[in-house]
Protein backbone atom coordinates (compact mmCIF):
# COMPACT_ATOMS: atom_id res chain seq x y z
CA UNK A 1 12.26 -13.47 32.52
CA UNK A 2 9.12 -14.42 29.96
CA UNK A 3 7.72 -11.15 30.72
CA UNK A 4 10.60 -9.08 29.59
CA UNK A 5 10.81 -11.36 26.80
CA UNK A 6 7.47 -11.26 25.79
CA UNK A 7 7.59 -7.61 26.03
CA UNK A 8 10.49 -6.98 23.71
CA UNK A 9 8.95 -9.44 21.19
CA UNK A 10 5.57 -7.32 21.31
CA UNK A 11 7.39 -4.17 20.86
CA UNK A 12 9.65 -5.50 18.00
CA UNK A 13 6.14 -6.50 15.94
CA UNK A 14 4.62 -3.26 16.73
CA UNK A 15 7.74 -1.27 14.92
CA UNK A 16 8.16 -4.01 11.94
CA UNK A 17 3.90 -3.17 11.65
CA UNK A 18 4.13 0.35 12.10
CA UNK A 19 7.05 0.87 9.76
CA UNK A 20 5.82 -1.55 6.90
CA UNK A 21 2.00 0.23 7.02
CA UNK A 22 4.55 3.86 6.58
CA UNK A 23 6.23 1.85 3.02
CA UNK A 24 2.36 1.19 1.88
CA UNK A 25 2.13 5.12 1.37
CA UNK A 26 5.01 5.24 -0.81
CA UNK A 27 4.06 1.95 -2.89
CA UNK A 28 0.51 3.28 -3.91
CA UNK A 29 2.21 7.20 -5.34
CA UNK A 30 4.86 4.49 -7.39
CA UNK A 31 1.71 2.90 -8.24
CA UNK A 32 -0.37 5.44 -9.10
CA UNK A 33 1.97 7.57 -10.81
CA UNK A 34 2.80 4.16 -13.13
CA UNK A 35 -0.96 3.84 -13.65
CA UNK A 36 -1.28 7.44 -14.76
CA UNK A 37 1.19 7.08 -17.15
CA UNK A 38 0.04 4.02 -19.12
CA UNK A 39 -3.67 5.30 -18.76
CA UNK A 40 -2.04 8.23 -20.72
CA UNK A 41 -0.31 6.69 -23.04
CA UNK A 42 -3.56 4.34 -24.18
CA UNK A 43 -5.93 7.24 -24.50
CA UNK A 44 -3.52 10.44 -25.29
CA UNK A 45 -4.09 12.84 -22.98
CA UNK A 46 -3.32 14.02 -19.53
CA UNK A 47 -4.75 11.02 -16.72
CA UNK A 48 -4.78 12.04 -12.71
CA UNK A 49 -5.96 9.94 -10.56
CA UNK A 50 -7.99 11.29 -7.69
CA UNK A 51 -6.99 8.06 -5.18
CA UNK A 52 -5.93 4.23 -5.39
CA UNK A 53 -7.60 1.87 -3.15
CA UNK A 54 -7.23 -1.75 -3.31
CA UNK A 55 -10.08 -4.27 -2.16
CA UNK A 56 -10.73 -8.06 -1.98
CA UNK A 57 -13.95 -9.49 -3.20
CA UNK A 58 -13.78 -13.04 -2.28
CA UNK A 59 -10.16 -13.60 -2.92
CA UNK A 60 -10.07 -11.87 -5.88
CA UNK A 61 -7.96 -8.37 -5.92
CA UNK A 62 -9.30 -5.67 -7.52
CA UNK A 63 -8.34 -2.19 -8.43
CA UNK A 64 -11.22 0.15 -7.41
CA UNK A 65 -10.94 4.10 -8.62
């Protein structure tokens, strides 16, 4: 009885993981695309951004690009 249990459980957290990691993808374009646009706005011109990556350094985010 556990083992079917603890089998559905496992599978549940697998498809809440793999489905929140498939939103990620679509947060960092919203992101990027809202970066690019205030990046154009400061300096005037046309900004692209070639990729968005985000990194800890001790507890601290940072943007790195």
């Amino acid at each position: 009885m556990f083992i079917k249990l603890g089998k559905k459980v496992m599978f549940l957290l697998m498809a809440v993981s793999i489905l929140s990691l498939m939103g990620c993808g679509s947060l960092n374009k919203i992101q990027a695309k809202q970066i690019e646009e205030k990046l154009s706005e400061m300096y005037g011109g046309e900004v692209r951004l070639k990729s968005l990556h985000w990194a800890t350094d001790l507890g601290q985010g940072r943007m790195i690009m």
